[in-house]
C-alpha atoms as a PDB file:
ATOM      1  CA  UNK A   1      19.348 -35.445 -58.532  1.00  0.00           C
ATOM      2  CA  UNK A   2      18.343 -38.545 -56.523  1.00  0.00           C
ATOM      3  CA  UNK A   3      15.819 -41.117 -57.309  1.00  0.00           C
ATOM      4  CA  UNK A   4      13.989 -43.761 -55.705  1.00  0.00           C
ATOM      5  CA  UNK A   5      12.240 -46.250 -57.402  1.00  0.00           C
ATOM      6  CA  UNK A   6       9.246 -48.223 -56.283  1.00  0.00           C
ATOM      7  CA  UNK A   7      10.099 -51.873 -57.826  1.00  0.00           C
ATOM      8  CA  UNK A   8       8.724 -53.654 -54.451  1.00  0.00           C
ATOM      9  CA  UNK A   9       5.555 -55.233 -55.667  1.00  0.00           C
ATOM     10  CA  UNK A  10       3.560 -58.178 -56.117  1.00  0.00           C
ATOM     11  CA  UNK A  11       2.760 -57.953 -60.306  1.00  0.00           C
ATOM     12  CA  UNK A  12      -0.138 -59.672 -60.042  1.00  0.00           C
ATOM     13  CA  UNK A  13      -1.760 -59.205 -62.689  1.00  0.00           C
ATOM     14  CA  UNK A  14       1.290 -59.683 -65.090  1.00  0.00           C
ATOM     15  CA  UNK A  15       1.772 -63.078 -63.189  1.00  0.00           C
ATOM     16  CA  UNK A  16       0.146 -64.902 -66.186  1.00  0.00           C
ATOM     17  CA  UNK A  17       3.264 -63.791 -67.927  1.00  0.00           C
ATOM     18  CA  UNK A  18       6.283 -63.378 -66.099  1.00  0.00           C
ATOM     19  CA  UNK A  19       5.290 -65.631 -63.029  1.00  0.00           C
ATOM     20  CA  UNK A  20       8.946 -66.175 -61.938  1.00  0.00           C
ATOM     21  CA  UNK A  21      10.618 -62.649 -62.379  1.00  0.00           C
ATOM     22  CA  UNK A  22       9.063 -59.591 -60.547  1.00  0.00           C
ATOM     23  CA  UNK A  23       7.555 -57.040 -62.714  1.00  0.00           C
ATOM     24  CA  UNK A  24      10.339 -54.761 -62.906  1.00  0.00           C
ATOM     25  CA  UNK A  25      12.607 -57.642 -64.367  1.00  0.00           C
ATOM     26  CA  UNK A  26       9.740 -58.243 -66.659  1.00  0.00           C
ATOM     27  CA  UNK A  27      11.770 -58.632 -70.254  1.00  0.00           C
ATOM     28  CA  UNK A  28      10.972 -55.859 -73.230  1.00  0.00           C
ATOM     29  CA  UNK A  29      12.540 -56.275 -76.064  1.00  0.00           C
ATOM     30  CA  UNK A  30      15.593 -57.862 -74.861  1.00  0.00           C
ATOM     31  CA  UNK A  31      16.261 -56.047 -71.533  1.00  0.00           C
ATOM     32  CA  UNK A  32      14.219 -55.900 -68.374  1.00  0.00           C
ATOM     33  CA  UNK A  33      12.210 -53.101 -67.439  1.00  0.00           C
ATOM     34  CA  UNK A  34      14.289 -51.770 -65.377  1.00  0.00           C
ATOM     35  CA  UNK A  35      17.079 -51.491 -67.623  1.00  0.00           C
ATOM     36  CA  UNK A  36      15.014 -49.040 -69.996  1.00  0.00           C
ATOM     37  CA  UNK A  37      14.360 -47.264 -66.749  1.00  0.00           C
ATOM     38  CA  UNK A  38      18.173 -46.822 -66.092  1.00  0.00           C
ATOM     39  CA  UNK A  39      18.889 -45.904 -69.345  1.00  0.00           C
ATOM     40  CA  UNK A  40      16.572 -43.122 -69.044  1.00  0.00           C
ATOM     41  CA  UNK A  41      17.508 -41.581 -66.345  1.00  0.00           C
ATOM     42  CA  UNK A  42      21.163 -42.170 -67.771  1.00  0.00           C
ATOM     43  CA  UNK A  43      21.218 -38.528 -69.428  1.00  0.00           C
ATOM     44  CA  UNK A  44      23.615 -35.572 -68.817  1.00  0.00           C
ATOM     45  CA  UNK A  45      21.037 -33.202 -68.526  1.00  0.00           C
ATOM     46  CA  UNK A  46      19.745 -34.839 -65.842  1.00  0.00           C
ATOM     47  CA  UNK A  47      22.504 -35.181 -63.380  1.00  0.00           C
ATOM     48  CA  UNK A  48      21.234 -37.961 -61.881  1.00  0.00           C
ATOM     49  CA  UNK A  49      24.006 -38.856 -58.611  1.00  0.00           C
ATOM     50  CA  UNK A  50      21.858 -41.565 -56.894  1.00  0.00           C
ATOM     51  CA  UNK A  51      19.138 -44.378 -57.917  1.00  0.00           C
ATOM     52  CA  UNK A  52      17.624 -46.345 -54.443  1.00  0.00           C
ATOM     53  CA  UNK A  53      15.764 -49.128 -55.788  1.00  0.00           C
ATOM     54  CA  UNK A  54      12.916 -50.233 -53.387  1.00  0.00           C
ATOM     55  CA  UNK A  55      12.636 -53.633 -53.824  1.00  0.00           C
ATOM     56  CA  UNK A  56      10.432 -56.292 -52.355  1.00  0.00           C
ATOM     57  CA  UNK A  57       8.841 -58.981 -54.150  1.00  0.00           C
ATOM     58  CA  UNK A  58      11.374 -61.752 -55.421  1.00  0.00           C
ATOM     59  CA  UNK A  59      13.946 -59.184 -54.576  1.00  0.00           C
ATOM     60  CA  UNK A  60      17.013 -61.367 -54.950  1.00  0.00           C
ATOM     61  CA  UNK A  61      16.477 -61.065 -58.803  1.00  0.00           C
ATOM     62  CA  UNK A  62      16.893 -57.522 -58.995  1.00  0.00           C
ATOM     63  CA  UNK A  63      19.996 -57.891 -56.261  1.00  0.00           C
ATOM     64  CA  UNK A  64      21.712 -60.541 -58.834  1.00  0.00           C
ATOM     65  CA  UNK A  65      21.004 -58.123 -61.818  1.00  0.00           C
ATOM     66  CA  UNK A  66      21.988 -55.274 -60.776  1.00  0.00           C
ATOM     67  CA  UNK A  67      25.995 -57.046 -59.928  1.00  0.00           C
ATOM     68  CA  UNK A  68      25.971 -57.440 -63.295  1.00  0.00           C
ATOM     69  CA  UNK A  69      24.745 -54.316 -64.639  1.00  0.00           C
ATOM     70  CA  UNK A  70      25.585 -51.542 -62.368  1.00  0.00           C
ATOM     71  CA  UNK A  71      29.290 -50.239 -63.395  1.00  0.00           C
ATOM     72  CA  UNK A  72      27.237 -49.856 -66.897  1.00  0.00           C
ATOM     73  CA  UNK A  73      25.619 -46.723 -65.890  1.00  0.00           C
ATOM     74  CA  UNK A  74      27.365 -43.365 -64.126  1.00  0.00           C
ATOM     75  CA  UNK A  75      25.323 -43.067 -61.360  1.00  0.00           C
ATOM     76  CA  UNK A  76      25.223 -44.913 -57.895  1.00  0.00           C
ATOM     77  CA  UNK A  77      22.680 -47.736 -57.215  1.00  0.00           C
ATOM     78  CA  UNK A  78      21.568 -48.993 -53.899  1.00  0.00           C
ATOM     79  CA  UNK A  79      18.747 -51.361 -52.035  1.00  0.00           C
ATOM     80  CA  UNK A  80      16.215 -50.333 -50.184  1.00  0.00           C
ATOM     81  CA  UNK A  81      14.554 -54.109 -49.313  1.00  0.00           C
ATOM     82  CA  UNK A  82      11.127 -54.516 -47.160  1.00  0.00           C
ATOM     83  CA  UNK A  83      11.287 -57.636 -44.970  1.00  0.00           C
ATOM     84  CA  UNK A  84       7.630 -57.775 -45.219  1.00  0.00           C
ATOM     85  CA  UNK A  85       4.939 -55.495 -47.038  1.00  0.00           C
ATOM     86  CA  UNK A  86       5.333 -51.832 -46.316  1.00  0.00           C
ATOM     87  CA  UNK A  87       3.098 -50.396 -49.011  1.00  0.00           C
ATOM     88  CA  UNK A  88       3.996 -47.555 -51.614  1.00  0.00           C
ATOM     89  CA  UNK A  89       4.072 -44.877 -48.788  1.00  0.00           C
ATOM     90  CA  UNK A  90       5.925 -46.866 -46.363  1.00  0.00           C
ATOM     91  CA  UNK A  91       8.310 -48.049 -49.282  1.00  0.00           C
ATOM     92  CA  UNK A  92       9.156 -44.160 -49.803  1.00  0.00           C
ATOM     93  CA  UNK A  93       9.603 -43.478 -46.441  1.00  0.00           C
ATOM     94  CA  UNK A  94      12.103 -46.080 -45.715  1.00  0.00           C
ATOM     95  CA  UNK A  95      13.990 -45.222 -49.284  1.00  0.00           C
ATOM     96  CA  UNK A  96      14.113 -41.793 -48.251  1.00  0.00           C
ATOM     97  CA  UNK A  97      16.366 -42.644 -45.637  1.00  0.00           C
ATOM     98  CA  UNK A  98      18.644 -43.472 -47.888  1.00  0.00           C
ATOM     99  CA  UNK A  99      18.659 -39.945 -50.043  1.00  0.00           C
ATOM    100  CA  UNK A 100      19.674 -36.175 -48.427  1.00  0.00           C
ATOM    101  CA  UNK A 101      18.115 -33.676 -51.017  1.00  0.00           C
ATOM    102  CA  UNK A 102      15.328 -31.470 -49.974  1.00  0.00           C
ATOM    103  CA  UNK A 103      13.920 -32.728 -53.514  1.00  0.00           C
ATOM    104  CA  UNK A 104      13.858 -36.565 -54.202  1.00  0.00           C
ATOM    105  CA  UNK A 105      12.507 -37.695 -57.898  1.00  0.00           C
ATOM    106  CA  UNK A 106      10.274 -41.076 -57.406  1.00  0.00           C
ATOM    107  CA  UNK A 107       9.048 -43.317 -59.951  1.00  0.00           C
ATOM    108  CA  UNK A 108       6.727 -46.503 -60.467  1.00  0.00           C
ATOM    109  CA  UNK A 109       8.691 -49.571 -61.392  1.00  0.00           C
ATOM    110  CA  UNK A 110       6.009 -50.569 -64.047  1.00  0.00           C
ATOM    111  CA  UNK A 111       5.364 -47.249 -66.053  1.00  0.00           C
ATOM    112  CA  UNK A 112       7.728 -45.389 -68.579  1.00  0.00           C
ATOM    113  CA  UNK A 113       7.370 -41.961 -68.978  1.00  0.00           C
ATOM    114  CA  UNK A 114       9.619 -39.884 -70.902  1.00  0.00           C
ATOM    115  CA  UNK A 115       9.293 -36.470 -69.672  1.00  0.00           C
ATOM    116  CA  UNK A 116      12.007 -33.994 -69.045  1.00  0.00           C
ATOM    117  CA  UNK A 117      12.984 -34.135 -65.309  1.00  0.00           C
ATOM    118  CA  UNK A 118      15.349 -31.126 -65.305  1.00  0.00           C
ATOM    119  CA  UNK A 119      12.609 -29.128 -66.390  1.00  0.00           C
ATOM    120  CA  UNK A 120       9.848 -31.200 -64.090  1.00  0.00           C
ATOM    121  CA  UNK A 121      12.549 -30.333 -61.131  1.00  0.00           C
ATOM    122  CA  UNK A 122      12.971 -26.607 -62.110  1.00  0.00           C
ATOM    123  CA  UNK A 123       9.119 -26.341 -62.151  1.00  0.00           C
ATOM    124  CA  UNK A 124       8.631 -27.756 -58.984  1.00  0.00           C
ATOM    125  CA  UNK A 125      11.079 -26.145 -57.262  1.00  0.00           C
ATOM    126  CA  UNK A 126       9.544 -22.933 -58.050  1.00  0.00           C
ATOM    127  CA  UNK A 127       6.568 -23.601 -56.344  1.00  0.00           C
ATOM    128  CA  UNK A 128       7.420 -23.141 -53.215  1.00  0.00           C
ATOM    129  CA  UNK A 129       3.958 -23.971 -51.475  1.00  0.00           C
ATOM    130  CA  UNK A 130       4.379 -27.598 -53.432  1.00  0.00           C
ATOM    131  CA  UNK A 131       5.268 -30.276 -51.153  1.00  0.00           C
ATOM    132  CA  UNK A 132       4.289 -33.154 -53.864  1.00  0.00           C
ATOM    133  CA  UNK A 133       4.150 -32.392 -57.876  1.00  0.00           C
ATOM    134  CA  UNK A 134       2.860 -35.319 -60.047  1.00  0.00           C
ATOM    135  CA  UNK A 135       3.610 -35.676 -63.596  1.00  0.00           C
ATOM    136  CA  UNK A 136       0.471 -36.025 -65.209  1.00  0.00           C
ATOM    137  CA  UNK A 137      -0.006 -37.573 -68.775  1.00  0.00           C
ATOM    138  CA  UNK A 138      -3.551 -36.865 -70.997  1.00  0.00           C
ATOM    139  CA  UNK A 139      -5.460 -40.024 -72.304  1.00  0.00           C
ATOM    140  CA  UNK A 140      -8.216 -40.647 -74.249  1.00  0.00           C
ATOM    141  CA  UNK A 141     -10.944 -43.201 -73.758  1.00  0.00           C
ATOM    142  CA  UNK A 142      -9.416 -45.508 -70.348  1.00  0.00           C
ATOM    143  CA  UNK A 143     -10.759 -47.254 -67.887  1.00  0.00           C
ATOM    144  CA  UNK A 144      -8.133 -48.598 -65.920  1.00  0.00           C
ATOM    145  CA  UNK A 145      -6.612 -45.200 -64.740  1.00  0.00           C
ATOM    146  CA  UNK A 146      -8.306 -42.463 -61.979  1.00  0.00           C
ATOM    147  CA  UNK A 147      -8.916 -39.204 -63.280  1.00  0.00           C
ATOM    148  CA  UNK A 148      -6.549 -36.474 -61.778  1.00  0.00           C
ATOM    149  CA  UNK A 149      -8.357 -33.255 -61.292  1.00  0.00           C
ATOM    150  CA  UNK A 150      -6.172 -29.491 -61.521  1.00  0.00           C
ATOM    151  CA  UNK A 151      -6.789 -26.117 -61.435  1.00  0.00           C
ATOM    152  CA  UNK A 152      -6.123 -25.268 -64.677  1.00  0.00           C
ATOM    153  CA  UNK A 153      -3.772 -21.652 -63.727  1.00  0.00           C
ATOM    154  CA  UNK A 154      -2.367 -22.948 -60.243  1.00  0.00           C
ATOM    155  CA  UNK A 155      -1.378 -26.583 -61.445  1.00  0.00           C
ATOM    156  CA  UNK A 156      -3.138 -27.642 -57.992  1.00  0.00           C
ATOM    157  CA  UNK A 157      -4.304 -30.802 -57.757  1.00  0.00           C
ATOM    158  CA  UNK A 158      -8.209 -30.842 -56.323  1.00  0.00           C
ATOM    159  CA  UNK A 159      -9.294 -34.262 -56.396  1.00  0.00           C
ATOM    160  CA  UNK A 160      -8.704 -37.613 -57.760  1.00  0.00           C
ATOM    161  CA  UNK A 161     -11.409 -39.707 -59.184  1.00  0.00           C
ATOM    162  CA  UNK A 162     -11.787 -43.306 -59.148  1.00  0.00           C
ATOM    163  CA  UNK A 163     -11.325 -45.714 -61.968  1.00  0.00           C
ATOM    164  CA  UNK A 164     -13.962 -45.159 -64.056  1.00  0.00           C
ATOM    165  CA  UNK A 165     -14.476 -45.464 -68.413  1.00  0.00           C
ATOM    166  CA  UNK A 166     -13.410 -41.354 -69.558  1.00  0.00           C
ATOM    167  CA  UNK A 167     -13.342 -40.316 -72.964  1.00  0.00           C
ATOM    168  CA  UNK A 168     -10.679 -38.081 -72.229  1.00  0.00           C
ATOM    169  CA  UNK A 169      -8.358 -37.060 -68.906  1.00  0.00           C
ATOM    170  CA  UNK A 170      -5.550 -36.371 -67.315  1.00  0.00           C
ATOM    171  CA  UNK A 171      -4.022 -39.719 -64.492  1.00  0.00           C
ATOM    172  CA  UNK A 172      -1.046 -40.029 -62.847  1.00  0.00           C
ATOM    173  CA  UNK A 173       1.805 -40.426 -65.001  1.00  0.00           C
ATOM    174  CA  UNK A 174       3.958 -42.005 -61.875  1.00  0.00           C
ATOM    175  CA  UNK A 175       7.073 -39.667 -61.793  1.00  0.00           C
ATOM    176  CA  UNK A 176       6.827 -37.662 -58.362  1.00  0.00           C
ATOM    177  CA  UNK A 177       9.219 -34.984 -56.675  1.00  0.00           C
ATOM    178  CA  UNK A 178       9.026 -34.688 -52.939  1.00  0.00           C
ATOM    179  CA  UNK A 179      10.067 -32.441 -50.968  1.00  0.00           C
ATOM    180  CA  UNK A 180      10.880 -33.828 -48.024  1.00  0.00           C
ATOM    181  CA  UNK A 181      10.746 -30.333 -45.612  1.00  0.00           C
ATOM    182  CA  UNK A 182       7.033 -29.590 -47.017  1.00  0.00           C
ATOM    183  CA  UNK A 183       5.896 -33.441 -46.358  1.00  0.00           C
ATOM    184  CA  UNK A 184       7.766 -35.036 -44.464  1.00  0.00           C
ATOM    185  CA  UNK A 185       6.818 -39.160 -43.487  1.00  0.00           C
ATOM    186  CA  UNK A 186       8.576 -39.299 -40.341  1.00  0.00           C
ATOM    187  CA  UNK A 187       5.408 -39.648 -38.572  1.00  0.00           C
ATOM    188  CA  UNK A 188       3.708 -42.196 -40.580  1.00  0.00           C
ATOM    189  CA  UNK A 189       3.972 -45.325 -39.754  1.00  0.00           C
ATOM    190  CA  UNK A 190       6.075 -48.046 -41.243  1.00  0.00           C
ATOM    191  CA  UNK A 191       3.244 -49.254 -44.115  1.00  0.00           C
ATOM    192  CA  UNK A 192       0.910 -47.127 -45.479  1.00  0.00           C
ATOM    193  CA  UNK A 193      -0.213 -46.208 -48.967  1.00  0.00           C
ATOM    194  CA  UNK A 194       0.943 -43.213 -50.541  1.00  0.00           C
ATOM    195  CA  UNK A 195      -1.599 -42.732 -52.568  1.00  0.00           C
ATOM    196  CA  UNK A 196      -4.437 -42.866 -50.277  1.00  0.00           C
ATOM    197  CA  UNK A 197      -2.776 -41.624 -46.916  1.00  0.00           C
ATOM    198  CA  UNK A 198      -0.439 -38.984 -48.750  1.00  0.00           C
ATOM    199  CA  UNK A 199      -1.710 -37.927 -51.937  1.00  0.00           C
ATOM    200  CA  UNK A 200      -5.569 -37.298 -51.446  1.00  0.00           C
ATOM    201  CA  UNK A 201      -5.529 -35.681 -48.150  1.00  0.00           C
ATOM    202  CA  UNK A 202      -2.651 -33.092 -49.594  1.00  0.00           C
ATOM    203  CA  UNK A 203      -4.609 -32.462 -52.361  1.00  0.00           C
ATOM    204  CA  UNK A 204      -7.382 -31.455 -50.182  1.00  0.00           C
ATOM    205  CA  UNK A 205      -4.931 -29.054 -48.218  1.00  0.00           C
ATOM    206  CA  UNK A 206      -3.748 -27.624 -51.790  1.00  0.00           C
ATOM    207  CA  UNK A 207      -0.353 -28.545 -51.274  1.00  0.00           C
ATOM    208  CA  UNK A 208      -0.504 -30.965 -54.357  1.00  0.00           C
ATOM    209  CA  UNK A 209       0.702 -29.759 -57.901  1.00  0.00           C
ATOM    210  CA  UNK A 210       0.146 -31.356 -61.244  1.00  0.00           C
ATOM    211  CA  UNK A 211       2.345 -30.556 -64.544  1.00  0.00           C
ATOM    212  CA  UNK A 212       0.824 -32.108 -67.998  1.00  0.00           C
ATOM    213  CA  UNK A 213       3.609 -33.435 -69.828  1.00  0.00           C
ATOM    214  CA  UNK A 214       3.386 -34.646 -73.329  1.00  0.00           C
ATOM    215  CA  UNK A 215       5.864 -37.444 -73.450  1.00  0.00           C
ATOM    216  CA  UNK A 216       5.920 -41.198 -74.711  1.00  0.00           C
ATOM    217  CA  UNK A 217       3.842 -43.372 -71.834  1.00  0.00           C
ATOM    218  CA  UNK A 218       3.891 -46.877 -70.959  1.00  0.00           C
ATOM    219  CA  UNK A 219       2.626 -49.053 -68.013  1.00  0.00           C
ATOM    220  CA  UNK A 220       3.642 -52.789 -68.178  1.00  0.00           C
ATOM    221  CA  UNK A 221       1.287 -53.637 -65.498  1.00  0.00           C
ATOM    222  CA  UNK A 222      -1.531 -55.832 -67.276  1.00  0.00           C
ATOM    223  CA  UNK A 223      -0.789 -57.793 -69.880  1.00  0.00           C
ATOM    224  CA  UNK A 224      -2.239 -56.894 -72.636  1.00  0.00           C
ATOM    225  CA  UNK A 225       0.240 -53.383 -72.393  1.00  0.00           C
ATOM    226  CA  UNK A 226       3.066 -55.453 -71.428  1.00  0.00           C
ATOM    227  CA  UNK A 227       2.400 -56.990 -74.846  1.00  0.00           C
ATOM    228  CA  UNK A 228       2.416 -53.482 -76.612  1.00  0.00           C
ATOM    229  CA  UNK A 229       5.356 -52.248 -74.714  1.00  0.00           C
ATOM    230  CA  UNK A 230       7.790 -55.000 -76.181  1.00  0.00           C
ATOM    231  CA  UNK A 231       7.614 -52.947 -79.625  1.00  0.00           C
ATOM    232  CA  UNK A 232       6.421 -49.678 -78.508  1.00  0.00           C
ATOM    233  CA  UNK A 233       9.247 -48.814 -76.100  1.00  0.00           C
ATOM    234  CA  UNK A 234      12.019 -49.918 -78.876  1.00  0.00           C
ATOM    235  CA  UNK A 235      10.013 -47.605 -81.401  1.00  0.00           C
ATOM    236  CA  UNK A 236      10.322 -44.936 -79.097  1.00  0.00           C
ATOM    237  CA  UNK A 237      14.541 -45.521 -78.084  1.00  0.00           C
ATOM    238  CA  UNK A 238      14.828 -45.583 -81.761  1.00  0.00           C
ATOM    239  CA  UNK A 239      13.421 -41.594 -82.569  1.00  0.00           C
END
């Protein structure tokens, strides 16, 4: 399995905090952010061969990090650095360059999910018609998340809502597997937004696929969860 993950941008909103470190460097209890993220994705069952970190913002952080850190975990790490702003999508497409599976895992920088990728990959690799399949995580009462809408028997994806107070819904969890035959970025041009130029016209060709999963969540992005991560992630490592 190969992975790319999207640690390129600005943190904004968590600059109140951690105005000197970008967010994936962002320390929880103890270790950056990205280090829980390695460790993760640092299980046999996985097979994980390849991690391409997208990186961006203050990128020379992660770079000086990660010569500490790497020979700590088995799989390979390389940079994939933007010069200047490329957006999620055109973040992707440049990481993908660096990757040669049909099927490439991608995850957000600032959001732990603990789902089962060999089973997410097995899934999505079964639907053949799937080009994109989200991992998609039920909430109750949020705000700061868009709804994801599915057809309950195909898994297709039919719409996504804007942010908006729900008592209860499914949003994107921030794990993706592309497939790089079925949607292929070649012809996009070097920034873009995956969410908006990828994303929401595939789900309206049905060529999007959502699977609930049921595992721990976390998104670092504002502060007030950055402050809940710091015990909630080490509660969770510790089960």
């Amino acid at each position: 399995m190969e992975t790319i993950i999207l640690v390129g941008g600005l943190g904004t909103r968590l600059r109140s905090i951690v105005s000197n470190l970008p967010k994936c460097m962002a320390p929880i209890a103890g270790k950056p952010f990205l280090w829980h993220l390695f460790n993760y994705l640092d299980q046999p069952i996985f097979d994980v061969q390849k991690v391409v970190l997208a990186v961006g913002y203050k990128k020379e952080y992660v770079h000086r990090w990660l010569n500490k850190v790497r020979r700590q975990f088995s799989f390979s790490i390389e940079e994939s650095a933007e010069d200047e702003p490329l957006g999620t999508g055109g973040a992707i497409k440049q990481a993908l360059s660096r990757t040669s599976s049909d099927d490439v895992l991608i995850l957000n920088g600032d959001t732990f999910f603990d789902i089962n990728l060999h089973t997410f990959m097995a899934w999505h690799q079964l639907h053949n018609a799937s080009s994109i399949t989200l991992a998609l995580k039920h909430l109750n009462e949020f705000s700061r998340y868009g709804q994801v809408n599915i057809e309950a028997n195909s898994h297709r994806i039919i719409a996504f809502q804007e942010k908006c107070y729900c008592k209860e819904g499914l949003i994107n969890g921030g794990i993706y597997i592309i497939n790089r035959h079925n949607c292929s970025l070649e012809n996009y041009p070097s920034a873009f937004s995956f969410e908006q130029d990828v994303l929401i016209p595939l789900a309206a060709e049905g060529r999007l696929y959502g699977l609930e999963q049921t595992g721990f969540f976390i998104d670092i992005g504002i502060p007030e969860d950055y402050e809940k991560a710091q015990t909630a992630l080490s509660q969770h490592r510790k089960r």
